[in-house]
N, C-alpha and C. Protein backbone atom coordinates (compact mmCIF):
# COMPACT_ATOMS: atom_id res chain seq x y z
N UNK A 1 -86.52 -141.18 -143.41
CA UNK A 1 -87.22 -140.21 -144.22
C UNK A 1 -86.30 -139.74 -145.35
N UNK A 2 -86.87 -139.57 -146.58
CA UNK A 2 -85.75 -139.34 -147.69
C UNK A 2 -85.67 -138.31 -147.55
N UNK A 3 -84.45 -137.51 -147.95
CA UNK A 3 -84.15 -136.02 -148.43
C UNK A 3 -85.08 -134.90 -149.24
N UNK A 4 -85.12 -134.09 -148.64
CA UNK A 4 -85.90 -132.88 -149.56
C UNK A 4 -85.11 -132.16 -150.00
N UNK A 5 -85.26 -132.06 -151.39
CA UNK A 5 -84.76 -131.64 -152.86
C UNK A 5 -85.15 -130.20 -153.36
N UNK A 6 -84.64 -128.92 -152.82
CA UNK A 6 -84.93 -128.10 -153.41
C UNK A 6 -83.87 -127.14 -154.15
N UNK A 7 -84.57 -126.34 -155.09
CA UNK A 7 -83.25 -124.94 -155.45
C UNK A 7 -82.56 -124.19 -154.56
N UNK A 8 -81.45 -124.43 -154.99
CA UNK A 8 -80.64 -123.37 -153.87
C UNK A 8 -80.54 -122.28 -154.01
N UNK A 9 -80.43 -121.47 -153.27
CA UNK A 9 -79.88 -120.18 -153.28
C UNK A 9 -78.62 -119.53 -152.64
N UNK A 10 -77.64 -119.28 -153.17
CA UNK A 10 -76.65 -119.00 -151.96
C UNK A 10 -76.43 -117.85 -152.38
N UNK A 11 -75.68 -116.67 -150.88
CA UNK A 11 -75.15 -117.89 -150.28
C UNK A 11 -76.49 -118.41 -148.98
N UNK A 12 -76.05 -119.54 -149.07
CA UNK A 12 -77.33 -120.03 -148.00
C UNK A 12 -76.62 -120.45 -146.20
N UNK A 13 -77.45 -120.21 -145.51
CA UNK A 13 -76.58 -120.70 -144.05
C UNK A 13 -76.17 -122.26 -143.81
N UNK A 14 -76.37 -123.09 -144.44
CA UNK A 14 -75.63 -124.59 -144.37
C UNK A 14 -74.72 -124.94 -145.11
N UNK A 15 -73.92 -123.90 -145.63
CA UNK A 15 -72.86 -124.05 -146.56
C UNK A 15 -71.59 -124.18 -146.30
N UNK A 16 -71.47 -123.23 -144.98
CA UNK A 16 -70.60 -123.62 -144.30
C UNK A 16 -70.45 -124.87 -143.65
N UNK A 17 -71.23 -125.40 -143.29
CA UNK A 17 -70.95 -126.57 -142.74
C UNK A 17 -70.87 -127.59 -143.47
N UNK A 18 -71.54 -127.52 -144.63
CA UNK A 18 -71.39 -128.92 -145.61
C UNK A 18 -69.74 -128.10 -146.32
N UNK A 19 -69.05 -127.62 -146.12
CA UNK A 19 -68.13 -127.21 -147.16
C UNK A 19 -67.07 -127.51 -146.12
N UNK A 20 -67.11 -127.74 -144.64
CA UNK A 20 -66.45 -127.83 -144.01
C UNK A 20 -65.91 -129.49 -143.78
N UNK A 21 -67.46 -130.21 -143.71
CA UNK A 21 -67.39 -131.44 -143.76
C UNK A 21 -66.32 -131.69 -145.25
N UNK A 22 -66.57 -131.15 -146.62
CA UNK A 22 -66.35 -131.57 -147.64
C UNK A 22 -64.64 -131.66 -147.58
N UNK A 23 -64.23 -130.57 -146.85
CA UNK A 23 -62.65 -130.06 -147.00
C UNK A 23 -62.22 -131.22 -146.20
N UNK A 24 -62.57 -131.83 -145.11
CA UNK A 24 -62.22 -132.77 -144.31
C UNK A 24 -62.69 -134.14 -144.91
N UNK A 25 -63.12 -134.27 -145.84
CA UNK A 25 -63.39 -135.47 -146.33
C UNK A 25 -62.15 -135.72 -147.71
N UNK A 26 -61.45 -134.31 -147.30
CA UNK A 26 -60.45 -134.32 -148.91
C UNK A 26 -60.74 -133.80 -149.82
N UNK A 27 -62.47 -133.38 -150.31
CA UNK A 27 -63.06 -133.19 -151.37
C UNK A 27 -63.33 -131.94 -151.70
N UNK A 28 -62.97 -131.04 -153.05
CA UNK A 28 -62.58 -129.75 -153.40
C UNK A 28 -64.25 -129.05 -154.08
N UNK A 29 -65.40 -130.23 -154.44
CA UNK A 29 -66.01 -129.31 -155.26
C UNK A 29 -66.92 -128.60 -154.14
N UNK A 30 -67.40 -128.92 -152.71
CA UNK A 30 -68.32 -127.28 -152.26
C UNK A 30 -67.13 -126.58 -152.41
N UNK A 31 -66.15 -126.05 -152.10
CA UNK A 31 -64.68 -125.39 -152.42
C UNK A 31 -64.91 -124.44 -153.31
N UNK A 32 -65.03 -125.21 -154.65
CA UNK A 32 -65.28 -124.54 -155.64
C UNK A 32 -66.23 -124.10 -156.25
N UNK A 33 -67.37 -124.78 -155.44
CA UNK A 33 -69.07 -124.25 -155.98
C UNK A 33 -68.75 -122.68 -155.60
N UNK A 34 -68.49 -122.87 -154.45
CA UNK A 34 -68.26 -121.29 -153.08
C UNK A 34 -67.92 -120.35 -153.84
N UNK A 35 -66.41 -120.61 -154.40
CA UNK A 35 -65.62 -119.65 -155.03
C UNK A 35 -65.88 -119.06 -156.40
N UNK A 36 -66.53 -120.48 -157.22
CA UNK A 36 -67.06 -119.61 -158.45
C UNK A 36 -68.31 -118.67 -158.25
N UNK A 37 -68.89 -119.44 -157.65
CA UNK A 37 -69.90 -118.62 -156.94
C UNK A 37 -69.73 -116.74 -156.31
N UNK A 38 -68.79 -116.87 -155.73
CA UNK A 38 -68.78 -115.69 -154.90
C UNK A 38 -67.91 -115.01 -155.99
N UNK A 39 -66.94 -115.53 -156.95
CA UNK A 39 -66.65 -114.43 -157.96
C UNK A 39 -67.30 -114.02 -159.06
N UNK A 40 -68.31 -115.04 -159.19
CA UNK A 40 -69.31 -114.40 -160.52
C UNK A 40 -68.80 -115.58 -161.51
N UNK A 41 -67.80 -116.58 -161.44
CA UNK A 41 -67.47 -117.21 -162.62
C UNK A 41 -68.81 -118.45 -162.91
N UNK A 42 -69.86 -118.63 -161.71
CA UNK A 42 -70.51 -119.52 -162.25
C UNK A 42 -71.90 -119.29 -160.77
N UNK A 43 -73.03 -118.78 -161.60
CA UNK A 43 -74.29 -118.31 -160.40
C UNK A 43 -75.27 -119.25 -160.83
N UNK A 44 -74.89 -120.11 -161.98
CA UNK A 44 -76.38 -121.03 -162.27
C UNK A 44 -77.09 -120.36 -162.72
N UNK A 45 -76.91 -119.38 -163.70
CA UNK A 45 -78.22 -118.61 -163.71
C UNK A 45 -78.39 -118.40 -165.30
N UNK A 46 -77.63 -118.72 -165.82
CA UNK A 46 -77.84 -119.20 -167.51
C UNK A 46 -79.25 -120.20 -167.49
N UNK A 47 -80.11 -119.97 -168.90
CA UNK A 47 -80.85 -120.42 -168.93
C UNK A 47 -80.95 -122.26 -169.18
N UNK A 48 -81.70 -123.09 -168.45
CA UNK A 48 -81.54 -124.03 -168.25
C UNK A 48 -80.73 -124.93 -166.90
N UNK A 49 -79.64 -123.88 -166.36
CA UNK A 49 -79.07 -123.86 -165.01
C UNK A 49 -79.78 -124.22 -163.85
N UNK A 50 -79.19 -124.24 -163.07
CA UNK A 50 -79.85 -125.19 -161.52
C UNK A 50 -79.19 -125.45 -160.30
N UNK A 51 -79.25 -124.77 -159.45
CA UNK A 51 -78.09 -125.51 -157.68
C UNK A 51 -79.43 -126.15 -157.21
N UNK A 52 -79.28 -126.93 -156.75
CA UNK A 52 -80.06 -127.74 -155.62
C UNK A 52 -79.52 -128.31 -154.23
N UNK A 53 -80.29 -128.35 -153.56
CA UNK A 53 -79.99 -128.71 -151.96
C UNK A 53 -80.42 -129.52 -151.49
N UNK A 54 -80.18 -130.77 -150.81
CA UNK A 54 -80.96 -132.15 -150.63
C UNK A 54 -80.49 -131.53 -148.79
N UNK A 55 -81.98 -131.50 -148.10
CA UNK A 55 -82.41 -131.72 -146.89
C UNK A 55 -82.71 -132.63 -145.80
N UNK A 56 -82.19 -132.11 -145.12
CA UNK A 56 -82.63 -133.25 -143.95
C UNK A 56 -83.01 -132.38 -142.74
N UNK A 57 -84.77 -132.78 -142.89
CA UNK A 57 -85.28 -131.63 -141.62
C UNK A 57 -84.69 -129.75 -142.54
N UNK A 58 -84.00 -129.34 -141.76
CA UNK A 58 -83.98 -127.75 -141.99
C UNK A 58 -82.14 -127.72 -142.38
N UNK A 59 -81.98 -128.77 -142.35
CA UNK A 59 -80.39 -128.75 -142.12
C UNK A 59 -79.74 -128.95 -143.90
N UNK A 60 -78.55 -128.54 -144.42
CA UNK A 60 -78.56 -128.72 -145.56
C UNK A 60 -77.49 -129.85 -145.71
N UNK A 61 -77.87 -130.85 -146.43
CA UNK A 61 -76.88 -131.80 -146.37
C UNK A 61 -76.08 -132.31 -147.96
N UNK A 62 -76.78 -132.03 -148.33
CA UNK A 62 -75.98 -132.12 -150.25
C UNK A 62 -75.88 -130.53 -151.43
N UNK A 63 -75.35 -131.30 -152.01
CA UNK A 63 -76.00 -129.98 -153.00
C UNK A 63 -75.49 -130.89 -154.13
N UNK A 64 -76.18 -130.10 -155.59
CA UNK A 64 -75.70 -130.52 -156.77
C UNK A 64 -76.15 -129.49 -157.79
N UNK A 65 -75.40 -128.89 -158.94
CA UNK A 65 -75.55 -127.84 -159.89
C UNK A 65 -75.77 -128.57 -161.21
N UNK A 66 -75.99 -127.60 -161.89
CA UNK A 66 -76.72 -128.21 -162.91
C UNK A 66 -75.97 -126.54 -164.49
N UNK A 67 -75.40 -127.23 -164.48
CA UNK A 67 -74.94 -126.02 -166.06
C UNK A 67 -74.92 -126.09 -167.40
N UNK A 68 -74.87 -124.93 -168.49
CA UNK A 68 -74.37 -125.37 -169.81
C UNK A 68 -73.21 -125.82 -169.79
N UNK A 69 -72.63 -127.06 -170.38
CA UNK A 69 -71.40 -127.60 -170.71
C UNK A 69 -70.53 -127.10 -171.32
N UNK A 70 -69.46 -126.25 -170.60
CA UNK A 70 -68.30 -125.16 -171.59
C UNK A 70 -67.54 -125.65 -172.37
N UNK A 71 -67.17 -127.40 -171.88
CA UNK A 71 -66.54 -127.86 -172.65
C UNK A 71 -66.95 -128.37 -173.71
N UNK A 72 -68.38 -128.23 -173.82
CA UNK A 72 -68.77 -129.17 -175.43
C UNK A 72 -68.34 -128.63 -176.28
N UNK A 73 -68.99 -126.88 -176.78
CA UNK A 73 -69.02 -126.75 -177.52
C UNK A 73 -70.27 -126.68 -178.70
N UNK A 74 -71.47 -126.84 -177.98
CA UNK A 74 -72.65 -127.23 -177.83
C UNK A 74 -73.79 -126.65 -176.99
N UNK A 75 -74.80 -126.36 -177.48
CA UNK A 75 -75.79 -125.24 -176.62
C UNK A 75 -76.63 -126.68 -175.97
N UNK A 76 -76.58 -127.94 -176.56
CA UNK A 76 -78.10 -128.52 -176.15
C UNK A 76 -77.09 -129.75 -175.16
N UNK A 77 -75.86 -129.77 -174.34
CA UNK A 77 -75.18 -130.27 -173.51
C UNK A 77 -75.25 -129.69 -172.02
N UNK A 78 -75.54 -130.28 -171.41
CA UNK A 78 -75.96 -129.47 -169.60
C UNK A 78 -74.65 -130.96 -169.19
N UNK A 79 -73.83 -129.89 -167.71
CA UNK A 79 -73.15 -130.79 -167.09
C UNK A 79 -73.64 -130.83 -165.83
N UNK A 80 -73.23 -131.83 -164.64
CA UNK A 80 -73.43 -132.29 -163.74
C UNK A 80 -72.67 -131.75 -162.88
N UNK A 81 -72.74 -130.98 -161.85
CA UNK A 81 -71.42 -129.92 -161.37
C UNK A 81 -71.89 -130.48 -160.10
N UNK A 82 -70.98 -129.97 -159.09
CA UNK A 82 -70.41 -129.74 -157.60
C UNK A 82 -71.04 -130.95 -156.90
N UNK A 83 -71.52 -132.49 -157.23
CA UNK A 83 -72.55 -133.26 -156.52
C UNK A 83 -71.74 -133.36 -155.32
N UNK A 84 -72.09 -133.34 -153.69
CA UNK A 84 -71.29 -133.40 -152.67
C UNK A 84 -72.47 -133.94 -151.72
N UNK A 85 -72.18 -134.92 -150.64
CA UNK A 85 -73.46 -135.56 -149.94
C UNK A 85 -72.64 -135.55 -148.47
N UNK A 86 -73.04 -134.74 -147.48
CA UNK A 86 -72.40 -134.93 -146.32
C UNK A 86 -72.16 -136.19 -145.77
N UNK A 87 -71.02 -136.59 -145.41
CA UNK A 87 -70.62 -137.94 -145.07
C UNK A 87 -71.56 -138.82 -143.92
N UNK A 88 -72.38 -138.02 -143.56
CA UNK A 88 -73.09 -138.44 -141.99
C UNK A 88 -74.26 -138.79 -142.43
N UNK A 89 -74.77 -138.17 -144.40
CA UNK A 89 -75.47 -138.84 -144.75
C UNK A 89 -76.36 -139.43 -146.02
N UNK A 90 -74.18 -140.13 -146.30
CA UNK A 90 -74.45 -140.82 -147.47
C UNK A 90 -75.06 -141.88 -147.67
N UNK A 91 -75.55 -142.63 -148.41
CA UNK A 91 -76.51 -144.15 -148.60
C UNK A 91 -77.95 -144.35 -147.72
N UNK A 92 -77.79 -142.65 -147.90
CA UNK A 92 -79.62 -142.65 -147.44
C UNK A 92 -80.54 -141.73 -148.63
N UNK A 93 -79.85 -141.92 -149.43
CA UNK A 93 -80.59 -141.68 -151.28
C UNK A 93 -80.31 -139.84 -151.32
N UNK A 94 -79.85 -139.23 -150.81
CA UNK A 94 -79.60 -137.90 -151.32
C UNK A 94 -78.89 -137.73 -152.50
N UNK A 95 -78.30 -138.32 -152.88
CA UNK A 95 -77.18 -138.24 -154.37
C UNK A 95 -78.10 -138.52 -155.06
N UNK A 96 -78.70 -139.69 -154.77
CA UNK A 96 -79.46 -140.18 -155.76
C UNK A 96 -80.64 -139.06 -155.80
N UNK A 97 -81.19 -138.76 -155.04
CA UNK A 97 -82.39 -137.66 -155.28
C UNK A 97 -81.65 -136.45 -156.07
N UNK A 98 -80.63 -136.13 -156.01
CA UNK A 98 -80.14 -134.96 -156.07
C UNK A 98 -79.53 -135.01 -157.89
N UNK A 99 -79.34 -136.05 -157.82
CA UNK A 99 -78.92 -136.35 -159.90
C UNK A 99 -80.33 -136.42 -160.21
N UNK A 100 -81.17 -137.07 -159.94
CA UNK A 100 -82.59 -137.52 -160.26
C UNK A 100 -83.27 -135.98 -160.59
N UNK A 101 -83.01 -134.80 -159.56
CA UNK A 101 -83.77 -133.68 -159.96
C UNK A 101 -83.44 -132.48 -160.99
N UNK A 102 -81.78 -133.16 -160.53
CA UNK A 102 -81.00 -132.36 -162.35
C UNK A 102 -81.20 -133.16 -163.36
N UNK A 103 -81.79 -134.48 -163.93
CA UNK A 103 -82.09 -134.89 -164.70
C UNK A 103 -83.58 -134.05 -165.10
N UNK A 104 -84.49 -134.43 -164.21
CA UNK A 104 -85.62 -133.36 -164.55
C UNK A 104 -85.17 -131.98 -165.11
N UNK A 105 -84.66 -131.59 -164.38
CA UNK A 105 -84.41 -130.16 -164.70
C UNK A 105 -83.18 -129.86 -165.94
N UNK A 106 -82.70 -131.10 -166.30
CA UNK A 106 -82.36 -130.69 -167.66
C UNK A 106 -82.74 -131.03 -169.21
N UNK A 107 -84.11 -131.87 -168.81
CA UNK A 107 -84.76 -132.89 -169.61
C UNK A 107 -85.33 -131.60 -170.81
N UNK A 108 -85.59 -130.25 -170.46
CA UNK A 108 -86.18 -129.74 -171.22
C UNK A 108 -85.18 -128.75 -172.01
N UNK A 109 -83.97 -129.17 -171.62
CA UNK A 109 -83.02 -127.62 -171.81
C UNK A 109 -82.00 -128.42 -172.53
N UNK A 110 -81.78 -129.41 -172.41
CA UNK A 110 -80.03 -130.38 -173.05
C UNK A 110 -80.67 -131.83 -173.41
N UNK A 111 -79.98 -131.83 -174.63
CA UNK A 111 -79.92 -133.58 -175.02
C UNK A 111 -79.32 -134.51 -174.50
N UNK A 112 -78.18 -134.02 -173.97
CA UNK A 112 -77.21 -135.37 -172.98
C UNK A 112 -76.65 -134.05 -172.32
N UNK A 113 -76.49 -134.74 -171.07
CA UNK A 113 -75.73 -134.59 -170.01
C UNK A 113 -74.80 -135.56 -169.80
N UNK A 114 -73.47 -134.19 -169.26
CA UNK A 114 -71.87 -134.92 -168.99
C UNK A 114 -70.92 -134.65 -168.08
N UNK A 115 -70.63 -135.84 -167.13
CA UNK A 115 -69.79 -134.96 -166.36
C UNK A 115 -68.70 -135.29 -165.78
N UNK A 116 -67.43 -135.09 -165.24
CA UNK A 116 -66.33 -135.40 -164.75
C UNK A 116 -65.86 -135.60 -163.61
N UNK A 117 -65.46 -137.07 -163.39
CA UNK A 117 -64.95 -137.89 -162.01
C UNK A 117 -63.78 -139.05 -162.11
N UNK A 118 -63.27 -138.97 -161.04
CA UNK A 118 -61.65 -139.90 -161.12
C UNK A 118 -62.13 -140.78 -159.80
N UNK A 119 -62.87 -141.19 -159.37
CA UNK A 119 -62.87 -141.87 -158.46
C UNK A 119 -63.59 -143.44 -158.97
N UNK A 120 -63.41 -144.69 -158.34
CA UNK A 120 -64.24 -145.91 -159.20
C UNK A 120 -65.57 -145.87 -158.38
N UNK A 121 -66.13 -145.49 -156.67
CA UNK A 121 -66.95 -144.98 -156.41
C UNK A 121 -68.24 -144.46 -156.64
N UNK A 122 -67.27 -142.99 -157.35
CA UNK A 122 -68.02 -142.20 -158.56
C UNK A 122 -68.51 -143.06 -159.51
N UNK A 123 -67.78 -143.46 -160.18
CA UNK A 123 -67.79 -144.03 -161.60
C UNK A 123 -68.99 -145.23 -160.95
N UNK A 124 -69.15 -145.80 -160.52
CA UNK A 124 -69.96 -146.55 -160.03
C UNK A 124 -71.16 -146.31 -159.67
N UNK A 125 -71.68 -144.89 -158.86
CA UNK A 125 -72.61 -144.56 -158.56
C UNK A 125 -72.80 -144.16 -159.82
N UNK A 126 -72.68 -143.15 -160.62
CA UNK A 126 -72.81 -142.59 -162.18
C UNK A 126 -73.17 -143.80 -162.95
N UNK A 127 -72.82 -144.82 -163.04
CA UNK A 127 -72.88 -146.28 -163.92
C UNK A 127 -74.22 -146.36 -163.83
N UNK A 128 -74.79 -146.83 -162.27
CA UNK A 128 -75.90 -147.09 -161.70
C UNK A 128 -76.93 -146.31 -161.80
N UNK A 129 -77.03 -144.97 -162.08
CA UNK A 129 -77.88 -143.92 -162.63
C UNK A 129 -77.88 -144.17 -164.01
N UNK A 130 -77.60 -144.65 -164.65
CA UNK A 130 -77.37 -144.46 -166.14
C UNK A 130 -76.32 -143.87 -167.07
N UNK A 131 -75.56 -143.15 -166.30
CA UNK A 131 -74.03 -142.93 -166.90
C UNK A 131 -73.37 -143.83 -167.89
N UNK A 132 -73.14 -143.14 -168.96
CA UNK A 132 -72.14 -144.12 -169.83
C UNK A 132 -70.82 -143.94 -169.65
N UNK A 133 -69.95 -144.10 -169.52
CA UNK A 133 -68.23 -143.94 -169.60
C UNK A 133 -67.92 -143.61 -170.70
N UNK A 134 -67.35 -142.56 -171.01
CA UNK A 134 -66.88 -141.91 -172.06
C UNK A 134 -65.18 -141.31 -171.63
N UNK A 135 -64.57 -141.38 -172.50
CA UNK A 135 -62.92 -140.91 -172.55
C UNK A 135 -62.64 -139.59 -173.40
N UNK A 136 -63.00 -138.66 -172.63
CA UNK A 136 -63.22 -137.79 -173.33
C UNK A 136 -62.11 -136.80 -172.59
N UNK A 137 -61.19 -135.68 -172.89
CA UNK A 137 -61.10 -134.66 -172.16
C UNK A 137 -61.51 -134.26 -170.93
N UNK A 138 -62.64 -133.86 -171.66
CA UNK A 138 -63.20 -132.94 -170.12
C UNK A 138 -64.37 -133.57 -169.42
N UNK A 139 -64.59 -135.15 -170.00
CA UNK A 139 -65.76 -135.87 -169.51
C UNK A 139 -65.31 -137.54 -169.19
N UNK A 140 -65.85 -138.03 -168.23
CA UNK A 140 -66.03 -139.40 -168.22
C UNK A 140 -66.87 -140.11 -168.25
N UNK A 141 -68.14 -138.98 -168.09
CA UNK A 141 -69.49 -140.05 -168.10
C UNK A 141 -70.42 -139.15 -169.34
N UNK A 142 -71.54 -139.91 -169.90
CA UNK A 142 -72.62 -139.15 -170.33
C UNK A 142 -74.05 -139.95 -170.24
N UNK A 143 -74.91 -138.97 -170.48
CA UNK A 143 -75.89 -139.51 -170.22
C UNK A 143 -77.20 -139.22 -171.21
N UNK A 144 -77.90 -139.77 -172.38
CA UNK A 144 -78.71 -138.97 -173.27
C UNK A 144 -80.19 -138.56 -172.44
N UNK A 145 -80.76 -137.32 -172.61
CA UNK A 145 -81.75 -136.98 -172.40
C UNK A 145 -83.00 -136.96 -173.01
N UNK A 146 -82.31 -137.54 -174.59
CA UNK A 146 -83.44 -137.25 -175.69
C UNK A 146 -83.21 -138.68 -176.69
């Protein structure tokens, strides 16, 4: 059964556990969704913004944010923030649902979307969505919306 894709709200009760999995997988962004989150540096709540939560049953197993791009420089740039897929259940299309619904949801608000990863993985799954590779500063991939 595929993942159900909705807005998040946090803080939400499966956060802990996907943030727990994440720290043990090595991986810093639920970490930092948490923390910007809980200090106010980033609530999603600028217009065009977005957290989402990819489900399984009642249980929360991904998440992915959706923001204005600070580094553009640019009002009509949305980035791709915190994508994280619990390890127990990756390559059963949650990433993929979970970019797929921040694409919707930034189709009306940003012309390209951009976002930043060091892994070939990454860079791979991003390719396969439509990601372009870009060498940029604060970006490696982009993606046009318009």
């Amino acid at each position: 059964m595929p993942p159900r894709i909705e807005p998040l709200a946090l803080p939400h009760p499966g956060l802990p556990a996907l943030l727990a999995d994440s720290l043990a997988d090595t991986q810093s962004m639920v970490r930092r969704l948490w923390k910007e989150w809980k200090n106010g540096g980033n609530r999603f709540a600028l217009p065009g913004e977005a957290l989402f939560g990819a489900f399984a049953g009642d249980t929360l197993v991904g998440v992915c944010g959706l923001n204005r791009d600070p580094y553009a420089g640019r009002p009509d740039v949305g980035r791709l923030r915190h994508l994280y897929v619990h390890r127990e259940h990756r390559r059963a299309g949650a990433g993929r649902a979970l970019v797929r619904r921040v694409f919707q949801a930034a189709q009306p608000h940003f012309a390209l979307l951009e976002l930043r990863t060091i892994t070939p993985e990454a860079d791979a799954f991003y390719r396969h969505l439509g990601f372009a590779p870009v060498n940029r500063t604060f970006a490696t991939h982009e993606l046009a919306l318009r």
